[in-house]
PDB file of N, CA and C in Angstrom:
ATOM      1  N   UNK A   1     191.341 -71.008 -50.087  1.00  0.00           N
ATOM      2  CA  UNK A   1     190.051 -71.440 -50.541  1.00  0.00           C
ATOM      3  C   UNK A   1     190.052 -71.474 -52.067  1.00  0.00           C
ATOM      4  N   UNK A   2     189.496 -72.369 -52.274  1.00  0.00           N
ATOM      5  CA  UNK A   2     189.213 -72.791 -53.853  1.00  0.00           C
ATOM      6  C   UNK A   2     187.775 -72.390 -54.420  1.00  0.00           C
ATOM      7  N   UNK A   3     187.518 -71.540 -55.140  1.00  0.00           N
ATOM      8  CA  UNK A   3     185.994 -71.260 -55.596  1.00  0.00           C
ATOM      9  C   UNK A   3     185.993 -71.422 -57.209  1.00  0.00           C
ATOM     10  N   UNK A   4     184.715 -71.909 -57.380  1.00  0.00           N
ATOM     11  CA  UNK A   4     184.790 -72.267 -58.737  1.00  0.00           C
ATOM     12  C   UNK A   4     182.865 -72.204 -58.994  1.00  0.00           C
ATOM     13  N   UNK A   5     182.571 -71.882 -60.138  1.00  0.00           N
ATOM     14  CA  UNK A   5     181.224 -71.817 -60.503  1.00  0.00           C
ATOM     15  C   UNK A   5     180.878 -73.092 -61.704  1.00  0.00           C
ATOM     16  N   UNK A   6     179.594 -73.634 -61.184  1.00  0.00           N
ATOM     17  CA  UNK A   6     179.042 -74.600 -62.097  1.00  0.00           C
ATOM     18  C   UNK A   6     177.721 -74.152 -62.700  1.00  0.00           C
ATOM     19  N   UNK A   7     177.741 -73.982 -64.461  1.00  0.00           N
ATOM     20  CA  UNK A   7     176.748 -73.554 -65.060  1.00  0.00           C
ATOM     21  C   UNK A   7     175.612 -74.359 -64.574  1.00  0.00           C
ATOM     22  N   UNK A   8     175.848 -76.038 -65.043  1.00  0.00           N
ATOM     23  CA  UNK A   8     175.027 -76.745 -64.622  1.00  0.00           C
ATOM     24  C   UNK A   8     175.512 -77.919 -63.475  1.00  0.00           C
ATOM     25  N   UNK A   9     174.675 -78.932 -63.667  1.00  0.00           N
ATOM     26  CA  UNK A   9     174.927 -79.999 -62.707  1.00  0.00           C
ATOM     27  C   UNK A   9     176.000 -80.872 -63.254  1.00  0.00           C
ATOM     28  N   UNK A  10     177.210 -80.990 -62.566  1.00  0.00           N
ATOM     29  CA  UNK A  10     178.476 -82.041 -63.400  1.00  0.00           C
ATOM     30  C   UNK A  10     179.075 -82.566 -62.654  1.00  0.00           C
ATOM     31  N   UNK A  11     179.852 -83.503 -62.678  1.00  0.00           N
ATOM     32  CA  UNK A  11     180.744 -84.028 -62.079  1.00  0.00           C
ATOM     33  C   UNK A  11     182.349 -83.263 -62.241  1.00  0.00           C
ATOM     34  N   UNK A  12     182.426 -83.351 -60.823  1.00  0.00           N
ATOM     35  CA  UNK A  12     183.503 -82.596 -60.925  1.00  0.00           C
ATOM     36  C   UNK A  12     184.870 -83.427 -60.133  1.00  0.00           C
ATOM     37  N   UNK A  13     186.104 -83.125 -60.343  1.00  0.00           N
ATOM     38  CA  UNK A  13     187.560 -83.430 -60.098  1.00  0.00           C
ATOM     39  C   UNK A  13     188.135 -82.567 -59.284  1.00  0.00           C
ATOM     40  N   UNK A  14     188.550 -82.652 -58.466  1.00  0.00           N
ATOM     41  CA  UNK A  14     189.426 -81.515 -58.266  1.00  0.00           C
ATOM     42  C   UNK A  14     190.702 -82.205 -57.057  1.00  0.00           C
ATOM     43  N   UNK A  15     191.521 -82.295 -57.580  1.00  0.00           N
ATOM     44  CA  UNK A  15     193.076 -82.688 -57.255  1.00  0.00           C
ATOM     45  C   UNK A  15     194.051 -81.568 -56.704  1.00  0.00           C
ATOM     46  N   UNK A  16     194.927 -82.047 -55.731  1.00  0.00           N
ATOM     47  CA  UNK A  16     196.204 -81.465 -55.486  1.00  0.00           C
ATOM     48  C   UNK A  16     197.349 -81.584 -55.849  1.00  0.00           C
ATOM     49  N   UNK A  17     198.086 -81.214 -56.658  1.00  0.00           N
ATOM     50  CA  UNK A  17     199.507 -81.888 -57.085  1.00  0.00           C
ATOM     51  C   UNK A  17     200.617 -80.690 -56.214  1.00  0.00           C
ATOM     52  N   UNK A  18     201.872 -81.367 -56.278  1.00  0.00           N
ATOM     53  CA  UNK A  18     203.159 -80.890 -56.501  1.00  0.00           C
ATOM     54  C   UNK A  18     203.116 -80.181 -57.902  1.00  0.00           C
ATOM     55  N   UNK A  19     204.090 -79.112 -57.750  1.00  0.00           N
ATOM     56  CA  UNK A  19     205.142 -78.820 -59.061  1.00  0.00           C
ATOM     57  C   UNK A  19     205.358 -79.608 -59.899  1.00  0.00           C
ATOM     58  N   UNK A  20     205.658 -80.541 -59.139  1.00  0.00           N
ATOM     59  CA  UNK A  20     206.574 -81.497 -60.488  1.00  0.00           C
ATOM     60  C   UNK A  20     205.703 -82.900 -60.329  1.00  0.00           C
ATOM     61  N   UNK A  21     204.392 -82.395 -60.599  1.00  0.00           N
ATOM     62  CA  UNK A  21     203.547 -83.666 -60.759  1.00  0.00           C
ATOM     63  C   UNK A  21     203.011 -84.376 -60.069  1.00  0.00           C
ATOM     64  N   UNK A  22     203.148 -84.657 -58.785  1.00  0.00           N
ATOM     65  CA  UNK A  22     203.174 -85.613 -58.101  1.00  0.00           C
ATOM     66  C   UNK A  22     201.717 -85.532 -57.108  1.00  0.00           C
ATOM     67  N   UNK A  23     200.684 -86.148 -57.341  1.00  0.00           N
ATOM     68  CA  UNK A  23     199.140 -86.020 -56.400  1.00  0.00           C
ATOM     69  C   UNK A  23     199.605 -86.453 -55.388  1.00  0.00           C
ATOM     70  N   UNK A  24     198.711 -84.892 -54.830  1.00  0.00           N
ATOM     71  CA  UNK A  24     198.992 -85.629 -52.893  1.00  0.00           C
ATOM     72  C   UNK A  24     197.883 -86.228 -52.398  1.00  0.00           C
ATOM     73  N   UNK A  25     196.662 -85.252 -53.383  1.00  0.00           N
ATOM     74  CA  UNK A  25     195.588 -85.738 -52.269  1.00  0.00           C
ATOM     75  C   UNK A  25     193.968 -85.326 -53.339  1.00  0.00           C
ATOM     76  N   UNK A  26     192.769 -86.138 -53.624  1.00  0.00           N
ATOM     77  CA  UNK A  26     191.528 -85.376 -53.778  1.00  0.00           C
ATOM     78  C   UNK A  26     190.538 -85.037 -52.965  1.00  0.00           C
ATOM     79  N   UNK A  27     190.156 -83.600 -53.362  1.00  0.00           N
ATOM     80  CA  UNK A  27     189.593 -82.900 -52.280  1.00  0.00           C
ATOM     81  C   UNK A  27     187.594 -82.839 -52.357  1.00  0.00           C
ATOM     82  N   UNK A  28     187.858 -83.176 -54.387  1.00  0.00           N
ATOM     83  CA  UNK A  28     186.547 -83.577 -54.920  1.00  0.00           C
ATOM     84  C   UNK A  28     186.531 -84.556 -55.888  1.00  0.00           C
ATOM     85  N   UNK A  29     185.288 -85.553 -55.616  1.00  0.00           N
ATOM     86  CA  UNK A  29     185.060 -86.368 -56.824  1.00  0.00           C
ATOM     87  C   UNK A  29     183.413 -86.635 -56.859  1.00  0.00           C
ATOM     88  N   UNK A  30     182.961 -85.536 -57.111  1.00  0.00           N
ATOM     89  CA  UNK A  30     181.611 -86.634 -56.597  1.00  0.00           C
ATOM     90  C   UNK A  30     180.506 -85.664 -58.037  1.00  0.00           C
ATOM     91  N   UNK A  31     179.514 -85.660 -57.994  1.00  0.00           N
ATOM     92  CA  UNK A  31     178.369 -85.026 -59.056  1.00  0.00           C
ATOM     93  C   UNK A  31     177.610 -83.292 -58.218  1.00  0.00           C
ATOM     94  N   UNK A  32     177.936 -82.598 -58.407  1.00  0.00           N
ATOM     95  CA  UNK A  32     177.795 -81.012 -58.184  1.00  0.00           C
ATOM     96  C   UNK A  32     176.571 -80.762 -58.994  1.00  0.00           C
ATOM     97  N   UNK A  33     175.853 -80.316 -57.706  1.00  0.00           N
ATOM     98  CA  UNK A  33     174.498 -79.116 -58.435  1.00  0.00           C
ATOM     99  C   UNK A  33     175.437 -77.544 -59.256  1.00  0.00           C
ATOM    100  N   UNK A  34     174.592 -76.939 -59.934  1.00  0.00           N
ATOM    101  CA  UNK A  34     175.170 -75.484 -60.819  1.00  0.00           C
ATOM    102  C   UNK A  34     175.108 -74.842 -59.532  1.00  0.00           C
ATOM    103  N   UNK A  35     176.262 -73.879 -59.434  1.00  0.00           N
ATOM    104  CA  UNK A  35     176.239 -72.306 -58.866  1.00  0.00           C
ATOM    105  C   UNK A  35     177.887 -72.696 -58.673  1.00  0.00           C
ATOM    106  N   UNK A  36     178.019 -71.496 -57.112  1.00  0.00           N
ATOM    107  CA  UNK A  36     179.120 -71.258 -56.761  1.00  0.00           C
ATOM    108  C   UNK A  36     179.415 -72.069 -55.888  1.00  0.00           C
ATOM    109  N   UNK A  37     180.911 -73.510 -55.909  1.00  0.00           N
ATOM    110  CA  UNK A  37     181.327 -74.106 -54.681  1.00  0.00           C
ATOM    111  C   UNK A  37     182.787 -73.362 -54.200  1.00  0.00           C
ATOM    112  N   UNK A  38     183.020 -73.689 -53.218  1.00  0.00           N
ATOM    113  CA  UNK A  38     184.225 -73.379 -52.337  1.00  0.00           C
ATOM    114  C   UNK A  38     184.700 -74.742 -51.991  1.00  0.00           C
ATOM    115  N   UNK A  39     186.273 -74.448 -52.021  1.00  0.00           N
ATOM    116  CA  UNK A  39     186.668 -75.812 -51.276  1.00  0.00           C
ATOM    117  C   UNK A  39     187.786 -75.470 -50.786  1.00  0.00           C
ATOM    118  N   UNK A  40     188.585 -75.790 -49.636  1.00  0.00           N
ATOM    119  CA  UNK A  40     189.237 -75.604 -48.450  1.00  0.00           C
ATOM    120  C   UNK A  40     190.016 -76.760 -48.640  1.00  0.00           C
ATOM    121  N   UNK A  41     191.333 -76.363 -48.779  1.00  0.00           N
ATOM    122  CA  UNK A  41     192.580 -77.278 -48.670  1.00  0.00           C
ATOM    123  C   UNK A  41     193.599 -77.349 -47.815  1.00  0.00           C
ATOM    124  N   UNK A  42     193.142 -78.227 -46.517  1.00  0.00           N
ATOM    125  CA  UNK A  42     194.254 -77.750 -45.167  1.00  0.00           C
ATOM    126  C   UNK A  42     195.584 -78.055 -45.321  1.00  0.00           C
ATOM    127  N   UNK A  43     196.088 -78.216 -46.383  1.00  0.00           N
ATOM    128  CA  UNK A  43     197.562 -78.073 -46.515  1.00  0.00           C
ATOM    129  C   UNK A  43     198.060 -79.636 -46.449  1.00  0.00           C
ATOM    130  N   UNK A  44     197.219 -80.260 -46.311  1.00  0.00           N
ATOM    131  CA  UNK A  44     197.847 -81.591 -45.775  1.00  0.00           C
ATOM    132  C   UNK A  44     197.687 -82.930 -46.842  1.00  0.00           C
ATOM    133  N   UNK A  45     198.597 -84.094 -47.165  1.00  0.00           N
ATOM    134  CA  UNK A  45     197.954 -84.796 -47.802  1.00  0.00           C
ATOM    135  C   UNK A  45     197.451 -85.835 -47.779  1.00  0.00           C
ATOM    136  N   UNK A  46     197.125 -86.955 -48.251  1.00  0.00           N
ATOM    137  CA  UNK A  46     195.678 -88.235 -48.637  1.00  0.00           C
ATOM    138  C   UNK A  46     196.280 -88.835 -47.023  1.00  0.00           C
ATOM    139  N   UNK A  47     197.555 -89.128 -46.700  1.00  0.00           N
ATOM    140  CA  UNK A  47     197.775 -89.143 -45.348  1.00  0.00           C
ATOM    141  C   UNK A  47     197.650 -88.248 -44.147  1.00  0.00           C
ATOM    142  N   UNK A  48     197.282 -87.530 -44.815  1.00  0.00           N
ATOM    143  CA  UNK A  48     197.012 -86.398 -42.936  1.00  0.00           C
ATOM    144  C   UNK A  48     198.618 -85.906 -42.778  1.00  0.00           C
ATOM    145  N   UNK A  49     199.409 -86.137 -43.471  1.00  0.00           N
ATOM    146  CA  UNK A  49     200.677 -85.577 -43.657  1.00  0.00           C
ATOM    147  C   UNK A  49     200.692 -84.071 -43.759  1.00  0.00           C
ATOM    148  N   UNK A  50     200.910 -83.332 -43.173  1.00  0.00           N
ATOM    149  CA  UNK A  50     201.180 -81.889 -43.135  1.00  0.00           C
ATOM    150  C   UNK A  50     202.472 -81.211 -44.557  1.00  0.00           C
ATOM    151  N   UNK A  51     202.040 -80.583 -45.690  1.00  0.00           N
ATOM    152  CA  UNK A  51     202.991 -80.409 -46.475  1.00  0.00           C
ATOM    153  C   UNK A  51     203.925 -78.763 -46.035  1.00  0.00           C
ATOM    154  N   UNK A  52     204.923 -78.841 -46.333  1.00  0.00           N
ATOM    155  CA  UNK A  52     205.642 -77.549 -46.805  1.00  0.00           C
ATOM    156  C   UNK A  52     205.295 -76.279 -46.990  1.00  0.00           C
ATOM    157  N   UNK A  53     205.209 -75.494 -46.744  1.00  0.00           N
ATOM    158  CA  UNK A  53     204.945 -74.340 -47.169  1.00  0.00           C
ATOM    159  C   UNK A  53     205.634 -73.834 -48.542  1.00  0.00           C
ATOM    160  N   UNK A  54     205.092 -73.599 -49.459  1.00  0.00           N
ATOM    161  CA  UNK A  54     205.261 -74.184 -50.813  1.00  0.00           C
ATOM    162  C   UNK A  54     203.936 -73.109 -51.948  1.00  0.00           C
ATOM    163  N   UNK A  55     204.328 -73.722 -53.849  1.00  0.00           N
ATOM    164  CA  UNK A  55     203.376 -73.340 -54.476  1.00  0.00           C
ATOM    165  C   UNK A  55     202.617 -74.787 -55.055  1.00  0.00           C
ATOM    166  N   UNK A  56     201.496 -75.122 -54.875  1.00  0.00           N
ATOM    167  CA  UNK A  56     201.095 -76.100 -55.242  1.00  0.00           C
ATOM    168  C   UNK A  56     200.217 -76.197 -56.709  1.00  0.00           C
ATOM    169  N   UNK A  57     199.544 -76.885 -57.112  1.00  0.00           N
ATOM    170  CA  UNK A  57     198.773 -76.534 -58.161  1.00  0.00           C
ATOM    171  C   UNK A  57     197.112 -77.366 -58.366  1.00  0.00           C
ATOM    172  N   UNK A  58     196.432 -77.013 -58.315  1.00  0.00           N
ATOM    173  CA  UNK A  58     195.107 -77.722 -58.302  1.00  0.00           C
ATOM    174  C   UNK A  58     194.598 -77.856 -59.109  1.00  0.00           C
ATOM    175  N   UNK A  59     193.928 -79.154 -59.557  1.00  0.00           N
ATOM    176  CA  UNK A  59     193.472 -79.426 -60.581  1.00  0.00           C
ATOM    177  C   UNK A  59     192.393 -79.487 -60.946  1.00  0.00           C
ATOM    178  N   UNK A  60     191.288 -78.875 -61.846  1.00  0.00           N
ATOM    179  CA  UNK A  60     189.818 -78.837 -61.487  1.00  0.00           C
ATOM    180  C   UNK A  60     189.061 -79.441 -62.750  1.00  0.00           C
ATOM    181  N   UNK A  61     188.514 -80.904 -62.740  1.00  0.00           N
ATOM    182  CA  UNK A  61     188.339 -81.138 -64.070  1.00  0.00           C
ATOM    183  C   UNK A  61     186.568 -81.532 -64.010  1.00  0.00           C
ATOM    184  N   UNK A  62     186.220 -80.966 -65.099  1.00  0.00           N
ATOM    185  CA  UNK A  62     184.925 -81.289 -65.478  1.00  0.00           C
ATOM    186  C   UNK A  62     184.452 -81.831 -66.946  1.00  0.00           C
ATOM    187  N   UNK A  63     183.128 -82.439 -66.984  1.00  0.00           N
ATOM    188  CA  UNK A  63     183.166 -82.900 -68.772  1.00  0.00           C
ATOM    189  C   UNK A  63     183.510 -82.257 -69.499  1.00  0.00           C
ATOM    190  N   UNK A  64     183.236 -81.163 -69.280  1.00  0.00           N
ATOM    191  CA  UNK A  64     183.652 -80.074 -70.725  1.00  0.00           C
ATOM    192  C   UNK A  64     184.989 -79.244 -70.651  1.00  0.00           C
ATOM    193  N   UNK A  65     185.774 -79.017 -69.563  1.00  0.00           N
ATOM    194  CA  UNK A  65     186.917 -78.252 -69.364  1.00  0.00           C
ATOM    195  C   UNK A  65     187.934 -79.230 -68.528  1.00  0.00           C
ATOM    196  N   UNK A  66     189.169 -78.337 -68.351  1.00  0.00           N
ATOM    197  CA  UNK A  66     189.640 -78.827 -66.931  1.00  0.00           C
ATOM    198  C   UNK A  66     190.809 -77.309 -67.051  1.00  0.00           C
ATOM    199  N   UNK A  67     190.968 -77.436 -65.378  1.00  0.00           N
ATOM    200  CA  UNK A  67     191.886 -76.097 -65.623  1.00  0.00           C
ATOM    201  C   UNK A  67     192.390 -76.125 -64.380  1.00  0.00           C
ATOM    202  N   UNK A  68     194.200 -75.619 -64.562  1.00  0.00           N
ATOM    203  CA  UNK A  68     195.446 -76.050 -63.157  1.00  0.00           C
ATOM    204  C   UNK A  68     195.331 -74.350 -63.286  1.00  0.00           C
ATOM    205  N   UNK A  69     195.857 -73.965 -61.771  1.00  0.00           N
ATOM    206  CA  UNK A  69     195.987 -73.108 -61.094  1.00  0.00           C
ATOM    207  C   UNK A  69     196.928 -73.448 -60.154  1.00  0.00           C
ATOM    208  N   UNK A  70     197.834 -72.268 -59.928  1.00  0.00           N
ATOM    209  CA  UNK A  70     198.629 -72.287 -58.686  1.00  0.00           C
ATOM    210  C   UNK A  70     197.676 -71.863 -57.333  1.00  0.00           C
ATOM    211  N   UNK A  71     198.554 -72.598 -56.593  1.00  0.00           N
ATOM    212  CA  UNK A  71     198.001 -72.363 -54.922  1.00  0.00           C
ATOM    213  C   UNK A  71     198.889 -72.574 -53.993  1.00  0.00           C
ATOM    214  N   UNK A  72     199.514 -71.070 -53.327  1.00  0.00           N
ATOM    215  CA  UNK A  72     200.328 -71.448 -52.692  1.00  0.00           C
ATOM    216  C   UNK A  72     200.335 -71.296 -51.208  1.00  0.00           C
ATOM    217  N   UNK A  73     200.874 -72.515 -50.580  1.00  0.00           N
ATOM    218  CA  UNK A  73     200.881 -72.551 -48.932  1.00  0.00           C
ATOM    219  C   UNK A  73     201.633 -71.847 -48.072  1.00  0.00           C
ATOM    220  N   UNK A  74     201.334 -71.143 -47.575  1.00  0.00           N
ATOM    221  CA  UNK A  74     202.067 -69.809 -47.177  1.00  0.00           C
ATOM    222  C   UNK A  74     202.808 -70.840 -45.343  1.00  0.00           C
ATOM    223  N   UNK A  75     201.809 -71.427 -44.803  1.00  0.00           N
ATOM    224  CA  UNK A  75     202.147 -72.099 -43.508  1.00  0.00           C
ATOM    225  C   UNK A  75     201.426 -73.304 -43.456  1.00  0.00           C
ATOM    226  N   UNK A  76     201.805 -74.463 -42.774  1.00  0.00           N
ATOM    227  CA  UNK A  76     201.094 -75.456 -42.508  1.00  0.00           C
ATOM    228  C   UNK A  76     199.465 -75.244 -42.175  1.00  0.00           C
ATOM    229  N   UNK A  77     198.492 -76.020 -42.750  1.00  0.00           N
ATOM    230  CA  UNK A  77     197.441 -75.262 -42.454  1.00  0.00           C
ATOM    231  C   UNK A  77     196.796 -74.376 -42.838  1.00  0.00           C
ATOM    232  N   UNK A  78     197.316 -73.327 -44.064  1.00  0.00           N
ATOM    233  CA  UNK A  78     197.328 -71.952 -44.215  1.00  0.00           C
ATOM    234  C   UNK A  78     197.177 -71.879 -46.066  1.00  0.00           C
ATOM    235  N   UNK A  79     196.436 -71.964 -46.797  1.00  0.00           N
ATOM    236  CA  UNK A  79     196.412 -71.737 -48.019  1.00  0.00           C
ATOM    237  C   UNK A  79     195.984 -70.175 -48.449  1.00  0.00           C
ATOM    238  N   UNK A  80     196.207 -69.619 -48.929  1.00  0.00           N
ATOM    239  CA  UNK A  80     196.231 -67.970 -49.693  1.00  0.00           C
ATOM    240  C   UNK A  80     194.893 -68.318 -50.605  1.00  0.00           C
ATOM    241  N   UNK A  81     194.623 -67.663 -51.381  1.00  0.00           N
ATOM    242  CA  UNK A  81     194.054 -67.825 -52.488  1.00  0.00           C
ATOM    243  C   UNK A  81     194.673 -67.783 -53.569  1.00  0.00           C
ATOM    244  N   UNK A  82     193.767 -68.882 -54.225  1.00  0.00           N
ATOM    245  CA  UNK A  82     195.069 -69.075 -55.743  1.00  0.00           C
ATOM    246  C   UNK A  82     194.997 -67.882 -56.919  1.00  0.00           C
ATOM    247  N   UNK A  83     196.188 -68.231 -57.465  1.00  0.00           N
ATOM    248  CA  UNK A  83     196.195 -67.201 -58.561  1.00  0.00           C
ATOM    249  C   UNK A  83     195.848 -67.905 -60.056  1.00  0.00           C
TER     250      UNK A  83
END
């Protein structure tokens, strides 16, 4: 699970990449009320493709910031919480 807090109302990004760059899939693109969201990444990508069990990295961008985090897939299906 992905949690992230919005002071105010923004548009927000939030992407899946590979290691080495490569987008699999977005999980957000749309305009967010302020507080606390969660977001749930079933491991899989923009195809319904099931990835690797692996460290991935997520991308969370808003007007004023943006900020990558690891996230790693422990089993198909199965995301940890990121660090």
């Amino acid at each position: 699970m992905i949690a992230y807090h919005l002071p105010a109302r923004a548009f927000v990004t939030l992407d899946i990449y590979t290691t080495t760059g490569e987008k699999l899939v977005t999980l957000v693109r749309e305009s967010q009320e302020s507080g606390m969201h969660r977001v749930v990444w079933d491991g899989k990508g923009a195809k319904g493709e099931p990835m690797p069990p692996g460290q991935y990295l997520y991308h969370i961008k808003l007007p004023t910031c943006t900020q990558v985090r690891l996230i790693p897939l422990v089993a198909e299906g199965g995301v940890t919480a990121p660090r």
